[in-house]
C-alpha atoms as a PDB file:
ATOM      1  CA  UNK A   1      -5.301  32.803 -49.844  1.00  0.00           C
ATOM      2  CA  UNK A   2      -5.232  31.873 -46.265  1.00  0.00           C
ATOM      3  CA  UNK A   3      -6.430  34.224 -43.769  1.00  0.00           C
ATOM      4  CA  UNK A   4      -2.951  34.628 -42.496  1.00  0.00           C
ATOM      5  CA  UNK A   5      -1.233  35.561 -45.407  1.00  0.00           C
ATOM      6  CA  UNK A   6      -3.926  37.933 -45.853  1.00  0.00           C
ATOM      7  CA  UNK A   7      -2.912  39.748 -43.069  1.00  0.00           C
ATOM      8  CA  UNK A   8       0.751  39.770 -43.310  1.00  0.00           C
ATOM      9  CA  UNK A   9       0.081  41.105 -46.968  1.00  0.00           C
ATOM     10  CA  UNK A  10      -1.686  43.841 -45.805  1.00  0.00           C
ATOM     11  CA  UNK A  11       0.626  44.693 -42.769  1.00  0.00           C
ATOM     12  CA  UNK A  12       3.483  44.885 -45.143  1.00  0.00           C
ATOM     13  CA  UNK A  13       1.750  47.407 -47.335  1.00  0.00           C
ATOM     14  CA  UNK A  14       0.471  49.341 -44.240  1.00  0.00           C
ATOM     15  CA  UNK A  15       4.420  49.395 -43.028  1.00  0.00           C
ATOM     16  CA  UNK A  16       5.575  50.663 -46.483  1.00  0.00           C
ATOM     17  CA  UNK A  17       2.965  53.351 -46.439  1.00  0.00           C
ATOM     18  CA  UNK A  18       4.112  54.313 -43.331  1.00  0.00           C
ATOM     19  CA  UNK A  19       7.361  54.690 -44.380  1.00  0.00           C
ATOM     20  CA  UNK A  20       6.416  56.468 -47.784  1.00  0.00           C
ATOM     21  CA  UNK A  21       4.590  59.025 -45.847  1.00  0.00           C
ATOM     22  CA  UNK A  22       7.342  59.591 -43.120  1.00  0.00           C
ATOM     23  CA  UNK A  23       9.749  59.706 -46.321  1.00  0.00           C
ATOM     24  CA  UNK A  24       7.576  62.711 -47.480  1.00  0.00           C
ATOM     25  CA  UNK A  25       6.894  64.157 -44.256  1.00  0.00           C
ATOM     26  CA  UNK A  26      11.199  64.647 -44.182  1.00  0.00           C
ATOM     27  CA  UNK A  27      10.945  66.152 -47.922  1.00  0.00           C
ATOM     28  CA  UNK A  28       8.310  68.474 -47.518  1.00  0.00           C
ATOM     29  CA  UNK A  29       9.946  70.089 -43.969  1.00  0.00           C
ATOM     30  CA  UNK A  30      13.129  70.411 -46.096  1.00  0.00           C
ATOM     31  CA  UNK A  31      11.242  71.974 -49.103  1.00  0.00           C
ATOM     32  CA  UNK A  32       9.209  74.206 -46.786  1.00  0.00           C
ATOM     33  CA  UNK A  33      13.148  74.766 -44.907  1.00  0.00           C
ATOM     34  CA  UNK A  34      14.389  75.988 -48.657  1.00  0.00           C
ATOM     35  CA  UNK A  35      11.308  77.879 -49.038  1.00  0.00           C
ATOM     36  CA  UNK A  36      11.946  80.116 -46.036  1.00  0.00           C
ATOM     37  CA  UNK A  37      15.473  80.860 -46.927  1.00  0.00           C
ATOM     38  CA  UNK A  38      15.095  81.538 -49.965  1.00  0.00           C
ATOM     39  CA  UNK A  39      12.235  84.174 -49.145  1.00  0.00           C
ATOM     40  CA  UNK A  40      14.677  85.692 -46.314  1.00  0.00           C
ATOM     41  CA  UNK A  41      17.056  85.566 -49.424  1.00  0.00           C
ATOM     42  CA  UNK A  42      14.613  87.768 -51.841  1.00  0.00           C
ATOM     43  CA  UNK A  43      13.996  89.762 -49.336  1.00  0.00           C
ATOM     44  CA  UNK A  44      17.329  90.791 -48.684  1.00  0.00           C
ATOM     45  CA  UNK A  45      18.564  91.045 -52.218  1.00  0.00           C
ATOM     46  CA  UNK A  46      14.806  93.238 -52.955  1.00  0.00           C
ATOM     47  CA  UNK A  47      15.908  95.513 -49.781  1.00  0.00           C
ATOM     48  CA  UNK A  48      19.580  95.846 -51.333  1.00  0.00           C
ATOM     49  CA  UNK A  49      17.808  96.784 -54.616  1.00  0.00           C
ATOM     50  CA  UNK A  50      15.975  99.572 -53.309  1.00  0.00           C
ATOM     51  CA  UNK A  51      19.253 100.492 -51.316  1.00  0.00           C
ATOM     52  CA  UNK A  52      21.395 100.818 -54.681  1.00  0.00           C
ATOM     53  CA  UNK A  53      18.082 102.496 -56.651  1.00  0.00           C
ATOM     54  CA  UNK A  54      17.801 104.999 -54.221  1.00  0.00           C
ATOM     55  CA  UNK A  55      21.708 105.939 -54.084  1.00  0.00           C
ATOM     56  CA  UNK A  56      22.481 106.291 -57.741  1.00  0.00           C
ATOM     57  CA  UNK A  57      18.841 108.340 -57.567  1.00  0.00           C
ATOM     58  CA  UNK A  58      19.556 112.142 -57.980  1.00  0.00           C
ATOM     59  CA  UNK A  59      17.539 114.645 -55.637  1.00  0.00           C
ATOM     60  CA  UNK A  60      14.422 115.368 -57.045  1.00  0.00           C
ATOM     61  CA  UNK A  61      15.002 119.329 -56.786  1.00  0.00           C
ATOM     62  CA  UNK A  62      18.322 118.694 -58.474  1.00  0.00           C
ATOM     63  CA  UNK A  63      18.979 120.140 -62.345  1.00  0.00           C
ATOM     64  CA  UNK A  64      20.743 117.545 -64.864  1.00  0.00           C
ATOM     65  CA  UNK A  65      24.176 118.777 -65.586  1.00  0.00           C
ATOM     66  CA  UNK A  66      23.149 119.646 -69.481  1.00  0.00           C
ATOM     67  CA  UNK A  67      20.913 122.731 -68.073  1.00  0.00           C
END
């Protein structure tokens, strides 16, 4: 093998790694994207929880209806 072709070889692979890892950069920002949202979204639906739990809670000084 030439010393040439050598170095187109390796250019080539150097190019495709360079794309692989901008390719992966874009995936991981949209994971990371997803991540956020869908912690905003837990934290909403945990807040709404605790909204509905302590509604349908009856005062603590109250009596149940049986006594």
């Amino acid at each position: 093998m030439d010393e040439n072709t050598r170095l187109t070889r390796l250019e080539e692979k150097t190019a495709f790694l360079d794309q692989h890892v901008t390719e992966q950069d874009k995936v991981i920002l949209r994971q990371s994207e997803e991540i956020d949202r869908l912690k905003r979204e837990i934290a909403a639906l945990a807040a709404r929880l605790e909204e509905l739990q302590s509604a349908d809670a009856p005062p603590a000084d109250q009596r149940p209806p049986h006594y």
